[in-house]
Protein backbone atom coordinates (compact mmCIF):
# COMPACT_ATOMS: atom_id res chain seq x y z
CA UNK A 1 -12.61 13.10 13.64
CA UNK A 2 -9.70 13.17 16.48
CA UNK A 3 -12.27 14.82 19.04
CA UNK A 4 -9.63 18.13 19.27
CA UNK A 5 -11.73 20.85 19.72
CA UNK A 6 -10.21 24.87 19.80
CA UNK A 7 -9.27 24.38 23.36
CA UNK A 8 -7.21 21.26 23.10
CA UNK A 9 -5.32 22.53 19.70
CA UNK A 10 -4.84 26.18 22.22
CA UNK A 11 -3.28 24.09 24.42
CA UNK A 12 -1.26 22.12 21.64
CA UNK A 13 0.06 25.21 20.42
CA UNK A 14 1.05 26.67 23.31
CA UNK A 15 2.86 23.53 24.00
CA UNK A 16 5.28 24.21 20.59
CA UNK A 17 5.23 27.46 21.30
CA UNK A 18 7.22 26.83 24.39
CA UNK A 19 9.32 23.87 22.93
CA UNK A 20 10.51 25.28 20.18
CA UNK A 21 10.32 28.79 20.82
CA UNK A 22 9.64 32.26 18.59
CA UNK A 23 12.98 32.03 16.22
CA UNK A 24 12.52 28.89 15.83
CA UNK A 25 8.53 28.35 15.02
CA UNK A 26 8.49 29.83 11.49
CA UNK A 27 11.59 27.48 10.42
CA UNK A 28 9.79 24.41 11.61
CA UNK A 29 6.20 25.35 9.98
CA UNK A 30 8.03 25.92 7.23
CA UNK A 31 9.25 22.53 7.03
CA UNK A 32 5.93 21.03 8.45
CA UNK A 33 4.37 22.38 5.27
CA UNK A 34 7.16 21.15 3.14
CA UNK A 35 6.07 17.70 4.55
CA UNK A 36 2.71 18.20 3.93
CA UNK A 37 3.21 18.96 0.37
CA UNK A 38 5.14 16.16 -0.44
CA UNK A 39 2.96 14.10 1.66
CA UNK A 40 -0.06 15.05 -0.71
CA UNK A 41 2.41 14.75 -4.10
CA UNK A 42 2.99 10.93 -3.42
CA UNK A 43 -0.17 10.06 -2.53
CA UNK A 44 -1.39 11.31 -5.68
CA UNK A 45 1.64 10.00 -7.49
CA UNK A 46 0.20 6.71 -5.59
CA UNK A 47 -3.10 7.06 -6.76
CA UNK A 48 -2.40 7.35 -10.50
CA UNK A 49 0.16 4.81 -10.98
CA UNK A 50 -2.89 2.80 -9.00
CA UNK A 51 -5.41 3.95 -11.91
CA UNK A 52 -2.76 3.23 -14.27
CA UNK A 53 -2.42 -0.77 -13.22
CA UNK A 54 -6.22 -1.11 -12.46
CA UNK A 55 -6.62 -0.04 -16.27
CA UNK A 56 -4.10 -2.19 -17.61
CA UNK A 57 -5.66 -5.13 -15.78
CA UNK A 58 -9.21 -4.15 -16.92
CA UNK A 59 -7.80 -4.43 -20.82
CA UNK A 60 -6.06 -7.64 -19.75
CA UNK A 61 -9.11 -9.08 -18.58
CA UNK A 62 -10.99 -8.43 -21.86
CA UNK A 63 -8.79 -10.32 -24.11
CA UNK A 64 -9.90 -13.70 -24.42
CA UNK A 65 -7.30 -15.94 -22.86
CA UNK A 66 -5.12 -18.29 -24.56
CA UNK A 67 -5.72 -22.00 -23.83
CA UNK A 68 -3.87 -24.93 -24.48
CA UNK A 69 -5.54 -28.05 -25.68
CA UNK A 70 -6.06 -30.26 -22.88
CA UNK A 71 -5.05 -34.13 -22.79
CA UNK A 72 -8.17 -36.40 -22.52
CA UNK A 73 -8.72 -37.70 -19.06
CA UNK A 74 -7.52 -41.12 -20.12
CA UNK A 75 -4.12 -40.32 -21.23
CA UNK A 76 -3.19 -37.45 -18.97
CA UNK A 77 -0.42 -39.18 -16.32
CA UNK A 78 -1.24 -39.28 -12.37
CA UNK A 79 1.24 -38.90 -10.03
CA UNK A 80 1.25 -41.92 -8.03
CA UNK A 81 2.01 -40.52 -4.06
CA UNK A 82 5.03 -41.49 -1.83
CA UNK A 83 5.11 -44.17 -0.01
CA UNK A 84 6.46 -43.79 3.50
CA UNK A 85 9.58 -46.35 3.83
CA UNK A 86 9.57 -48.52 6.48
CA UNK A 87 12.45 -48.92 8.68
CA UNK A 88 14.08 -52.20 9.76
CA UNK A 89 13.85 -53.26 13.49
């Protein structure tokens, strides 16, 4: 997908390794996971509340809709447009 083959994430590691250092790595995969986790939480909590509106609409569209009578053509009013004023010279 990203082209990161076990070389490149060696490298990567090694990299965090050095950053961050040993007392320090555990605490931050720690909270890396913790991110993770919640990542995948919300997008699932995303996903239902998704199925959850895409259902709703589905029933909506079913009903038959509600129509008001319409006016015949002859008596419904048309808006006459603006006419531009014209100034005095």
């Amino acid at each position: 997908m990203f082209g990161i083959g076990f070389p490149e994430l060696l490298i990567i590691l090694v990299i965090v390794f050095l950053v961050f250092g040993a007392g320090k790595l555990p605490e931050v995969m720690g909270q890396l996971g913790k991110g993770v986790n919640a990542f995948k939480d919300g997008a699932a909590e995303g996903a239902a509340s998704t199925n959850v509106k895409t259902k709703v609409a589905k029933a909506e569209a079913k009903k038959p809709a509600k129509t008001a009578a319409k006016k015949p053509l002859a008596t419904q009013k048309v808006a006459k447009p603006n006419k531009p004023k014209r100034r005095k010279a």
